[in-house]
Protein backbone atom coordinates (compact mmCIF):
# COMPACT_ATOMS: atom_id res chain seq x y z
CA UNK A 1 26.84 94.45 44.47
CA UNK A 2 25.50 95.08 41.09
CA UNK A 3 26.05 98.57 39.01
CA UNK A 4 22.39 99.69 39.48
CA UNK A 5 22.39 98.99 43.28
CA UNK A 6 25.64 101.04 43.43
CA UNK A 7 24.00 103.68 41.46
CA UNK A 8 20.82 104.10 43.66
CA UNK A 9 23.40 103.99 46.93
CA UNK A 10 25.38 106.89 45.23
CA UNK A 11 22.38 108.93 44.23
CA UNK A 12 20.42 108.42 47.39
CA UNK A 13 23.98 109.61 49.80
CA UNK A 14 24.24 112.79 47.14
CA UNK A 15 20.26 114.12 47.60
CA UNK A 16 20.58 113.45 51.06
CA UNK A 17 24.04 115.55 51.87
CA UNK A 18 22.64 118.32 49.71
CA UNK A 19 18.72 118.16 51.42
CA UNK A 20 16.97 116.76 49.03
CA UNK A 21 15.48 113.92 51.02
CA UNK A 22 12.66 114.11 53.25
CA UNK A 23 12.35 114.24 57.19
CA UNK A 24 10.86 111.71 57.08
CA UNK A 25 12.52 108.03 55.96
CA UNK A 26 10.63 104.75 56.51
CA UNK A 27 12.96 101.50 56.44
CA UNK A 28 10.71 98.60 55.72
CA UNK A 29 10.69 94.81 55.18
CA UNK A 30 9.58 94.23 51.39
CA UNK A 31 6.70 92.15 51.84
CA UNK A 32 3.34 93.12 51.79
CA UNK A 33 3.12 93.74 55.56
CA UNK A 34 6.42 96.08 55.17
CA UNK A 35 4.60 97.97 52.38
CA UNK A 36 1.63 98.48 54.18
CA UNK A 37 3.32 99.38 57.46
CA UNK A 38 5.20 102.00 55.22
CA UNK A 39 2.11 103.41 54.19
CA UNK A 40 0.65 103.62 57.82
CA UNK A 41 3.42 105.82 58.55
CA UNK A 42 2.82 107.38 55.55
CA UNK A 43 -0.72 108.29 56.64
CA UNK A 44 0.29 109.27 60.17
CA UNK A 45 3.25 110.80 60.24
CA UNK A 46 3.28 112.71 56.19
CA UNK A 47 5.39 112.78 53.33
CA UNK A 48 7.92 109.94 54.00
CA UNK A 49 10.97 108.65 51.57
CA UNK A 50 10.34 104.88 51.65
CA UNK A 51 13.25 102.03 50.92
CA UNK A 52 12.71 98.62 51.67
CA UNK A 53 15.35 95.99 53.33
CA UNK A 54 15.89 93.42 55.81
CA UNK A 55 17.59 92.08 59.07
CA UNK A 56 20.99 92.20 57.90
CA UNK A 57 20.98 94.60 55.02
CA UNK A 58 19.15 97.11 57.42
CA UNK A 59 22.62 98.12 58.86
CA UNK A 60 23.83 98.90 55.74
CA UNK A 61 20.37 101.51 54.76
CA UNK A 62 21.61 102.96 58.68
CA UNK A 63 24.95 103.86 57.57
CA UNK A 64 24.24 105.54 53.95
CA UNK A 65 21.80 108.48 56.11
CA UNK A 66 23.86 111.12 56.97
CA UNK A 67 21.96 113.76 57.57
CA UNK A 68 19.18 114.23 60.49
CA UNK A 69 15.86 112.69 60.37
CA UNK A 70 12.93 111.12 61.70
CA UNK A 71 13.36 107.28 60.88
CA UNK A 72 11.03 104.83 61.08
CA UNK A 73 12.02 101.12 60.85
CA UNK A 74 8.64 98.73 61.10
CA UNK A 75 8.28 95.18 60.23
CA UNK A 76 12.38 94.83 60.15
CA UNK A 77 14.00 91.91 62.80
CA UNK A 78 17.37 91.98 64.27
CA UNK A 79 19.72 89.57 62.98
CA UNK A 80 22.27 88.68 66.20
CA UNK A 81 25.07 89.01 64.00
CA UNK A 82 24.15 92.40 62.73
CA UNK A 83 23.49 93.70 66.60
CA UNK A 84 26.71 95.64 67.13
CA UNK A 85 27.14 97.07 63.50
CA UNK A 86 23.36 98.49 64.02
CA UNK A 87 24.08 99.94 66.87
CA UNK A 88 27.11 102.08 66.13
CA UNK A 89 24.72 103.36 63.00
CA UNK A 90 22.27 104.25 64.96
CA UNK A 91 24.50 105.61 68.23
CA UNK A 92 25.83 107.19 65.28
CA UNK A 93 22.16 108.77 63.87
CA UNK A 94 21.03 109.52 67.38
CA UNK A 95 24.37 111.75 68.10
CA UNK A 96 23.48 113.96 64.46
CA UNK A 97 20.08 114.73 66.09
CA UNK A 98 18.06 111.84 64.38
CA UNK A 99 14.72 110.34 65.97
CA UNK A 100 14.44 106.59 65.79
CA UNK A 101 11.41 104.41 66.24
CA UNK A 102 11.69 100.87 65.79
CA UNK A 103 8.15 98.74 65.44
CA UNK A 104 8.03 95.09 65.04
CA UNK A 105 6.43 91.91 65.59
CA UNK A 106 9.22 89.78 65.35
CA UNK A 107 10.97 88.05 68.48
CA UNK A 108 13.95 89.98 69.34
CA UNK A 109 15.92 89.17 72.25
CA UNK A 110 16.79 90.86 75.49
CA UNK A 111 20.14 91.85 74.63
CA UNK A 112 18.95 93.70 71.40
CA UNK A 113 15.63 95.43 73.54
CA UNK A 114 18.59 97.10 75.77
CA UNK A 115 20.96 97.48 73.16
CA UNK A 116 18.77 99.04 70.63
CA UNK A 117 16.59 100.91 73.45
CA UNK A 118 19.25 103.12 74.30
CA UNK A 119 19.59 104.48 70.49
CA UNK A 120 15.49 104.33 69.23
CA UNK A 121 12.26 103.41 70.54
CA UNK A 122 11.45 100.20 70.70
CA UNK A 123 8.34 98.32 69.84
CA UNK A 124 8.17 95.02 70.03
CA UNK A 125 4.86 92.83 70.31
CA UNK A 126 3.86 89.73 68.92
CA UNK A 127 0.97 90.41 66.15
CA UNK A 128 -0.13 88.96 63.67
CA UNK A 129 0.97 91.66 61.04
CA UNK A 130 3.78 94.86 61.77
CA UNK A 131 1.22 97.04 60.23
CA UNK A 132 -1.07 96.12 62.89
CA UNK A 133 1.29 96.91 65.70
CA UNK A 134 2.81 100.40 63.56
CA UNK A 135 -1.48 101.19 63.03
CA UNK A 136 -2.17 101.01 66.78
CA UNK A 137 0.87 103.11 68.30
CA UNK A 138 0.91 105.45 65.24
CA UNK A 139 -2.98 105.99 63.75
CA UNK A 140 -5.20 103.65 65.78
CA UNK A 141 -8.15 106.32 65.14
CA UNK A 142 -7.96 105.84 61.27
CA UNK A 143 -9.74 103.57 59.68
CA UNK A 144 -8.16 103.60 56.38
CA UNK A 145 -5.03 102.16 58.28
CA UNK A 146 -7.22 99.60 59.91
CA UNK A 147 -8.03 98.58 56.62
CA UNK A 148 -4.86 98.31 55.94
CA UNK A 149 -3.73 96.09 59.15
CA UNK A 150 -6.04 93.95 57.61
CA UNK A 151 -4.44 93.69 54.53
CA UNK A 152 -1.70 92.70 56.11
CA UNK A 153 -2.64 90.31 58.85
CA UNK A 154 -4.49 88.20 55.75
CA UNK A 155 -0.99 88.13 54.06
CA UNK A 156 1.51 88.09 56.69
CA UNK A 157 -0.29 85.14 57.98
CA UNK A 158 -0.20 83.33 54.62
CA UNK A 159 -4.16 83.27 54.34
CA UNK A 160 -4.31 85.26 51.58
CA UNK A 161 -8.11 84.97 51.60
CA UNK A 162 -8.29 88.60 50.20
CA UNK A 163 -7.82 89.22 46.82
CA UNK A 164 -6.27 92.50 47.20
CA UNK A 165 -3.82 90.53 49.61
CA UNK A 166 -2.77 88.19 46.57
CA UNK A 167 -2.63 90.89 44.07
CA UNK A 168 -0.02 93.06 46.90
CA UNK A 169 2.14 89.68 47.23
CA UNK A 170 2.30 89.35 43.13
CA UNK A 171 3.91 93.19 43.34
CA UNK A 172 6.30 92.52 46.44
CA UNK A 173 9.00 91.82 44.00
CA UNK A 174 9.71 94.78 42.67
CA UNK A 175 10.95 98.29 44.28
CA UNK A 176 8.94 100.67 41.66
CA UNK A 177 5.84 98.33 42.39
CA UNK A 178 5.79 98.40 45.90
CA UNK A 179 6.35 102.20 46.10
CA UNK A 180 3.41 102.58 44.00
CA UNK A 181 1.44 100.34 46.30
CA UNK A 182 2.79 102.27 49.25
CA UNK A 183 1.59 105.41 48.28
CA UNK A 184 -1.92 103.81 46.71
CA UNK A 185 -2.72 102.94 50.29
CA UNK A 186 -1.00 105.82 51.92
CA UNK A 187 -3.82 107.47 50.21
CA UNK A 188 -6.52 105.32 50.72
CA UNK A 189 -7.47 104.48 47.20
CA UNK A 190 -5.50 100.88 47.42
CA UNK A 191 -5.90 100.17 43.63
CA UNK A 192 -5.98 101.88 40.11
CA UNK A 193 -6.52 100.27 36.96
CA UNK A 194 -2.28 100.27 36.26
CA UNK A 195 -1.59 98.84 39.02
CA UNK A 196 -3.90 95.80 38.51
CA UNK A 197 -3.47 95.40 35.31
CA UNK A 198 0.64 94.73 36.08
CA UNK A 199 -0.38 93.17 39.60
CA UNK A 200 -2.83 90.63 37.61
CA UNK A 201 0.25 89.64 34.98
CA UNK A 202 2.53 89.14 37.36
CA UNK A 203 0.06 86.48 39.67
CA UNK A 204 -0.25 85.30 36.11
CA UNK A 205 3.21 84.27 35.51
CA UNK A 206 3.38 83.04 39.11
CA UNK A 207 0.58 81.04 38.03
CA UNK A 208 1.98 79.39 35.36
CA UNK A 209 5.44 78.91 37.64
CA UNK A 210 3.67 76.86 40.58
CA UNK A 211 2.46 74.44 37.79
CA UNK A 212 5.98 73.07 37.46
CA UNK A 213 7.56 73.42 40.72
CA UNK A 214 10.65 70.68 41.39
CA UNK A 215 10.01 69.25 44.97
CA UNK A 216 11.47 66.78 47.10
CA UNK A 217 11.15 65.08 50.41
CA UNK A 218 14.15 64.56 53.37
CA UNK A 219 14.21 64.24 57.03
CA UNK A 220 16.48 65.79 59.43
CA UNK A 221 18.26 64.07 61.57
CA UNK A 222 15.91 64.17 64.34
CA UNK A 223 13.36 62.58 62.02
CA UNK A 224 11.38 65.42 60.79
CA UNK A 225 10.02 65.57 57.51
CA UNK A 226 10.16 68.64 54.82
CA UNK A 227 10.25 69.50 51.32
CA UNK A 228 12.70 70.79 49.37
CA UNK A 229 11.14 73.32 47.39
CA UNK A 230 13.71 74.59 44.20
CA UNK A 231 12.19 77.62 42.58
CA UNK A 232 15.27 78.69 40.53
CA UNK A 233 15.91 80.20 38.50
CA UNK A 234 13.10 82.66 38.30
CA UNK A 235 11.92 82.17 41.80
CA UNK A 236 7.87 82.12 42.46
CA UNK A 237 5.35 82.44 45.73
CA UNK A 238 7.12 80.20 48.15
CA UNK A 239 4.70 80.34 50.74
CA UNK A 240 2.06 79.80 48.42
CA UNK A 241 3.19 77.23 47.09
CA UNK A 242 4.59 75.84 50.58
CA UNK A 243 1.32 76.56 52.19
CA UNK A 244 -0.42 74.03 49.25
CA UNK A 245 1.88 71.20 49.91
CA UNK A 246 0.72 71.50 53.60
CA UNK A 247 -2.94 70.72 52.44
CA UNK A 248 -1.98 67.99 50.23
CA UNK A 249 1.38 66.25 51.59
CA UNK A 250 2.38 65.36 54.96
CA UNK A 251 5.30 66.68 56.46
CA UNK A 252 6.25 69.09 59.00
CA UNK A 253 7.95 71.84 57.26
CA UNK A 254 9.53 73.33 53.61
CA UNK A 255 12.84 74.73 52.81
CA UNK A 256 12.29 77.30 49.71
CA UNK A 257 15.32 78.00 47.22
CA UNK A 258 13.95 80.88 45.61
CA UNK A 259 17.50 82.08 44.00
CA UNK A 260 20.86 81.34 43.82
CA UNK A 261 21.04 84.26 46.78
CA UNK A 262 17.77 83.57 48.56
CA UNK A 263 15.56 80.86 50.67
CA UNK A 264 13.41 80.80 53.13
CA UNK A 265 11.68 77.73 55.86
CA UNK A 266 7.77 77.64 56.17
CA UNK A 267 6.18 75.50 58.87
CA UNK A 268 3.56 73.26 58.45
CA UNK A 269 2.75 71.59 61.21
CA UNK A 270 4.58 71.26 64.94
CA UNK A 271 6.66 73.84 66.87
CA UNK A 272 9.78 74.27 65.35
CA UNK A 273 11.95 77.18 65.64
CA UNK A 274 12.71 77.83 62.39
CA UNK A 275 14.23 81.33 62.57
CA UNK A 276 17.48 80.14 64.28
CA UNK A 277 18.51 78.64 60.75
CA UNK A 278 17.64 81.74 58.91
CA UNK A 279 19.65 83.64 61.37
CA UNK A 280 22.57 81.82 60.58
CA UNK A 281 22.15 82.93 56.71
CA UNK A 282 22.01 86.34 57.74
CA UNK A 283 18.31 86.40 57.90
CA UNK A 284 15.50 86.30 60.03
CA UNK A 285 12.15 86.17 60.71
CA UNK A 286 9.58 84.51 62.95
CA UNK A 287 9.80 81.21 64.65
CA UNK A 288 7.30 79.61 61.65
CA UNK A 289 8.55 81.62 58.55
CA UNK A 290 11.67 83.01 58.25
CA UNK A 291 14.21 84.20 55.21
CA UNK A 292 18.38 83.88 55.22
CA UNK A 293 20.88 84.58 52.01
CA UNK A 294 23.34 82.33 50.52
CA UNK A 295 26.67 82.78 49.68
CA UNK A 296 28.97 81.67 46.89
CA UNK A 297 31.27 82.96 44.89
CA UNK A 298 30.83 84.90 41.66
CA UNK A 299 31.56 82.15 39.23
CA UNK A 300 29.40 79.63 41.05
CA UNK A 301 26.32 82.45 41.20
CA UNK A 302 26.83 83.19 37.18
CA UNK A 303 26.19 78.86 36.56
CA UNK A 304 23.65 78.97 39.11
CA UNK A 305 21.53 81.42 37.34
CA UNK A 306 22.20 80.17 33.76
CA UNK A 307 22.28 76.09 34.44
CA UNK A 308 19.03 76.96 37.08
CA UNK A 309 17.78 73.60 38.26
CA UNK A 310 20.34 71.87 36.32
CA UNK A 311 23.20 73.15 38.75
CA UNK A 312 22.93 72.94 42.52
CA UNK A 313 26.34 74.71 43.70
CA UNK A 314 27.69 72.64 47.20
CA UNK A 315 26.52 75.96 48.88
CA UNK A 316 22.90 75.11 48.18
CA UNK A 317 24.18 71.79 49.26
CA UNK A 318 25.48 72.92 52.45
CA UNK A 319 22.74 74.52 53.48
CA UNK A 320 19.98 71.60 52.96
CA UNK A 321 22.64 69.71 55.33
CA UNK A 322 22.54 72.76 57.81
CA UNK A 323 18.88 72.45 57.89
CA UNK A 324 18.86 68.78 58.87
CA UNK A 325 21.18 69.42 61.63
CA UNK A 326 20.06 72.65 62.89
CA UNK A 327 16.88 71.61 63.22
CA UNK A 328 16.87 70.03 66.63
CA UNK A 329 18.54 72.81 67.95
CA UNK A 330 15.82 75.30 66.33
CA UNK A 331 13.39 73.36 68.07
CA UNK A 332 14.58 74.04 71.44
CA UNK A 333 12.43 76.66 73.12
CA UNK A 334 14.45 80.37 73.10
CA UNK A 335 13.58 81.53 76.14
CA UNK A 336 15.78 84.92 75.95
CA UNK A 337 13.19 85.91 73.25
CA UNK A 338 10.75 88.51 74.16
């Protein structure tokens, strides 16, 4: 954990023992559809304190809230290996006085429905966006947060045939960014002249990234084809960049090394399960796109992100391996998802 991370974790537990944060706290993916589900809530429910995180560091948001609120958690899966530790956070929220809901349109199994159920409530429906599912439970009326939904179905299913969509996935890197786009479409106005100006510099850069991306081609060992995609050390739009190599190459689908810490499978083509790997990492996601974390120690992360592409550490290694193995079992149908 780095010094500023510890920082914000310190200053957050402080204002919240002594009041200072809102009833309100939305717990949201980081991606565009987790920003815009944040703002839905934003619009429905009022003034909310926003944080973003995932399917495994979720737990870890859980257990820094210690006073009673209203908590909303949209666009965020369940990582089975995380299942118990959420829980006792949230038995733990529930017993302070805290109300949970849970929205997302992820697969989650039975065991975590019943689990989670008895703590929060539960969401769960297959959609094309989160924001679409939080918009119709929380403000189907509004049409601002339609608008929104929209937003987010165009990005979450990689279309990006909006413009605004693109500009929202260029500022999903960055907490103070996607706060500001948060609120922007909390409050219907979506855009200001800021905002796109950084937005536009940072699709920019990305621009210039995608025009030397390092790629390669493997096959598991059940004869699939995909790309290795290696985006260190600066990282870039995987699923841009994925979804590009779909049009022009053939194969079925990519593994993106964004970081030294991160990757994430895109399909292409075919049926495979790809969230079963991801889940392994730590991750998660849906059956088609899906995220996980690597791990490796200190020294080994350090050469990674100096040496980039000119150092793959045998955890990087490990994990391409994984991938061909894993994948016939990720293929099998999951039929205890729901």
């Amino acid at each position: 954990m780095n010094i500023k991370r510890m920082k914000w974790i310190l200053s957050f537990m402080l204002a919240d023992a002594i009041g200072l944060i809102p009833e309100n706290i939305t717990i949201a993916h980081g991606d565009v559809d987790g920003m815009a589900s944040a703002a839905i809530v934003k619009r429905a429910r009022g003034d909310s304190y926003v944080v973003f995180s995932g399917p495994r560091s979720v737990s870890k948001m859980l257990g820094m809230i210690r006073r009673k609120h209203k908590i909303f958690i949209v666009d965020v899966a369940i990582n089975p290996s995380a299942l118990s530790e959420i829980t006792r956070k949230l038995k733990r929220l529930k017993e302070k006085g805290s109300e949970i809901t849970w929205i997302d349109h992820h697969p989650w199994t039975k065991e975590a429905i019943e689990t989670i159920g008895r703590y929060a409530e539960i969401h769960v429906k297959e959609e094309k966006s989160a924001a679409r599912l939080v918009m119709e439970i929380l403000n189907p009326e509004d049409e601002v947060s339609r608008k929104i939904a929209e937003i987010a179905d165009d990005a979450d299913t990689a279309e990006y045939s909006m413009e605004i969509s693109r500009l929202y996935r260029a500022g999903s890197r960055g907490s103070k960014l996607r706060k500001r786009i948060v609120d922007l479409m909390a409050e219907g106005k979506f855009m200001d002249e800021e905002l796109e100006e950084k937005l536009k510099n940072s699709m920019e850069k990305e621009g210039k990234s995608r025009t030397d991306v390092n790629y390669q081609f493997l096959t598991t060992s059940s004869g699939k084809k995909f790309v290795l995609i290696d985006l260190r050390p600066s990282g870039g739009p995987g699923s841009v960049i994925a979804k590009e190599l779909c049009l022009k190459e053939d194969f079925d689908f990519a593994l993106v090394i964004f970081s030294c810490e991160k990757f994430s499978l895109y399909r292409c083509k075919g049926s495979e399960n790809l969230s079963k790997v991801c889940e392994e990492y730590e991750g998660g996601g849906h059956p088609y796109a899906c995220g996980g974390r690597i791990k490796m120690p200190f020294y080994r992360k350090i050469l990674c992100k100096i040496l980039g592409k000119g150092y793959r550490p045998p955890e990087i290694d490990e994990l391409i391996e994984r991938v061909r193995k894993l994948n016939e079992e990720a293929s099998s149908d999951n039929n205890d998802k729901c």
